[in-house]
Protein backbone atom coordinates (compact mmCIF):
# COMPACT_ATOMS: atom_id res chain seq x y z
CA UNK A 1 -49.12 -4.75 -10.84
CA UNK A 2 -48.44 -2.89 -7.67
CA UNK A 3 -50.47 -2.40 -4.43
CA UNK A 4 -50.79 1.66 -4.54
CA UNK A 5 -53.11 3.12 -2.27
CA UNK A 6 -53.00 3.31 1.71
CA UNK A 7 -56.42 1.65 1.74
CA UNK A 8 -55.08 -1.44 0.27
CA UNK A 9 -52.02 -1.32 2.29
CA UNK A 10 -54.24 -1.38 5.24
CA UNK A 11 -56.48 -4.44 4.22
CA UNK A 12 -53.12 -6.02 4.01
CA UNK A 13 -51.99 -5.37 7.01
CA UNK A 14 -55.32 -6.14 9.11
CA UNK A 15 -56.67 -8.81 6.78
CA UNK A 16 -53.65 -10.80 5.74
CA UNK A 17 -50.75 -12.35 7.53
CA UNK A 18 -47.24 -12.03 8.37
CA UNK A 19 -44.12 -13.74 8.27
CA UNK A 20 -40.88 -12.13 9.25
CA UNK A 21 -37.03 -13.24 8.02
CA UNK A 22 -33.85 -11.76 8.26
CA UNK A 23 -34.40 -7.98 8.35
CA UNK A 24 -37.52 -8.94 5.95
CA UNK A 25 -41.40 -8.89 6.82
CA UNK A 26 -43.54 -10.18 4.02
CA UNK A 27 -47.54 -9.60 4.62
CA UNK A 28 -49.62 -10.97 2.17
CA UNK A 29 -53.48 -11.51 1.65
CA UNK A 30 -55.29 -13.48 -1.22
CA UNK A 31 -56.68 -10.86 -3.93
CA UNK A 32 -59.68 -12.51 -5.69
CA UNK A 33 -61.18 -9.59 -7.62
CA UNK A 34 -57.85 -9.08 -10.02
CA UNK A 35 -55.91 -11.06 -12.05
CA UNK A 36 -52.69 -11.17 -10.90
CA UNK A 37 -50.79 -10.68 -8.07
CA UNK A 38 -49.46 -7.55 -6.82
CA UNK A 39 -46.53 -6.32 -5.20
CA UNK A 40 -46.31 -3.56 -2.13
CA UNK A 41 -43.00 -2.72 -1.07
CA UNK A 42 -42.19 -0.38 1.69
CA UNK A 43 -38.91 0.88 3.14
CA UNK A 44 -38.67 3.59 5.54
CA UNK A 45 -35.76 6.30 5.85
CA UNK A 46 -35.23 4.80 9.45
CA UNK A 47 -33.92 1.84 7.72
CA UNK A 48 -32.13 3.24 4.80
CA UNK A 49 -31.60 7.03 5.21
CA UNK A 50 -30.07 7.94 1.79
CA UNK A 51 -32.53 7.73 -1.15
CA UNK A 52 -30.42 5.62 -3.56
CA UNK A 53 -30.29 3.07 -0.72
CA UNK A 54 -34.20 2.64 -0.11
CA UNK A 55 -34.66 3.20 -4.42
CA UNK A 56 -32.24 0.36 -4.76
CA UNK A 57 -33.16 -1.72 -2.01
CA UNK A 58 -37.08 -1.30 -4.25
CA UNK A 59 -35.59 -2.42 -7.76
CA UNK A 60 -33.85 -5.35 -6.52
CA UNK A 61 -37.67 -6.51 -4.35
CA UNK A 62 -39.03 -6.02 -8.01
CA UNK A 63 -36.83 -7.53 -9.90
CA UNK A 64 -37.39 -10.79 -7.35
CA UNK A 65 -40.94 -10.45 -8.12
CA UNK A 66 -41.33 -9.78 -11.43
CA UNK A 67 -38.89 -13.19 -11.95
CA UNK A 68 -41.28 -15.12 -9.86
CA UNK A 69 -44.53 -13.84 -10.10
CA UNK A 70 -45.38 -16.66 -12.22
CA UNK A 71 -44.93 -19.06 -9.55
CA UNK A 72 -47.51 -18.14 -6.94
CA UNK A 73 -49.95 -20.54 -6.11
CA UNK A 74 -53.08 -18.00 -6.17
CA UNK A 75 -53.00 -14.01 -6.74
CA UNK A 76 -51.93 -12.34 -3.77
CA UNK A 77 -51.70 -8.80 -2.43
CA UNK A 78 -48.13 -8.96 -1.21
CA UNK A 79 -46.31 -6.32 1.03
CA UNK A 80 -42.22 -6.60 1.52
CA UNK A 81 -41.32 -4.17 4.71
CA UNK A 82 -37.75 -3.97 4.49
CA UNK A 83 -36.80 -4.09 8.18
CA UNK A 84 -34.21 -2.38 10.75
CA UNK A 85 -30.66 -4.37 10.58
CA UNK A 86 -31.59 -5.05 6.84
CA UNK A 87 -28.70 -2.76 6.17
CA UNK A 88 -26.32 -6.00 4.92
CA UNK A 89 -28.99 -7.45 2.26
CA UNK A 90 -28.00 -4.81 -0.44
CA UNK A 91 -24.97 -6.12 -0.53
CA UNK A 92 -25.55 -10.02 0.51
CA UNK A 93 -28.27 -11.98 -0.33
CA UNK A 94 -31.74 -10.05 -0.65
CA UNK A 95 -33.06 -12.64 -2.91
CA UNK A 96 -32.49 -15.60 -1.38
CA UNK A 97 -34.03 -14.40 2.05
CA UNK A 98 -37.35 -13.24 -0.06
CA UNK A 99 -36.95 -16.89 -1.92
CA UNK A 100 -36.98 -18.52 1.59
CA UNK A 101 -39.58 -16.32 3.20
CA UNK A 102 -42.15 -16.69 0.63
CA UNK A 103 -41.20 -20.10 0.36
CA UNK A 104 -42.12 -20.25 4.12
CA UNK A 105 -45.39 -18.84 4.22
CA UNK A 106 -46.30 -21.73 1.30
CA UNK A 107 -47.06 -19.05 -1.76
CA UNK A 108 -44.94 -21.04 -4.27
CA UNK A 109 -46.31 -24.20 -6.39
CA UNK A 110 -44.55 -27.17 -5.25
């Protein structure tokens, strides 16, 4: 499931808390009312100004998710900003810095 609307973007961003890594900044915010967690990703043309760069640098944050949405420890509303000098991760290690970021902030099961 995906976080879609501004609204829930911005309850996010006010309600829920941040944690920034390597050209990464996860917010996230514990959803109660649904069933699973969900997954906002935003990437801005300042960052990446060609369109297959921002679409790709998308797939590979969902393909990290949908792997490991299983191991949350609750169902969050989580929001990946892909970052300024985040340029390098498409071709380096994108998933490992969301692995260690996430793994920060204590979302995992131990």
């Amino acid at each position: 499931m995906r976080v879609k609307r501004s609204s829930e973007f911005l309850k996010v961003f006010k309600n829920g808390r941040s944690l920034r890594e390597n050209g990464v900044q996860i917010y996230f915010r514990a959803n109660q009312p649904h069933d699973k967690s969900r997954l906002g990703i935003v990437v801005s043309r300042k960052t990446f100004s060609r369109a297959v760069d921002r679409n790709r640098a998308r797939r590979m944050v969902r393909e990290y998710f949908r792997e490991n949405h299983g191991r949350f420890r609750e169902k969050y509303d989580l929001i990946i900003r892909i970052i300024e000098g985040a340029k390098v991760l498409l071709e380096n290690n994108l998933h490992q810095i969301l692995e260690r970021a996430i793994e920060r902030a204590g979302l995992f099961t131990k």
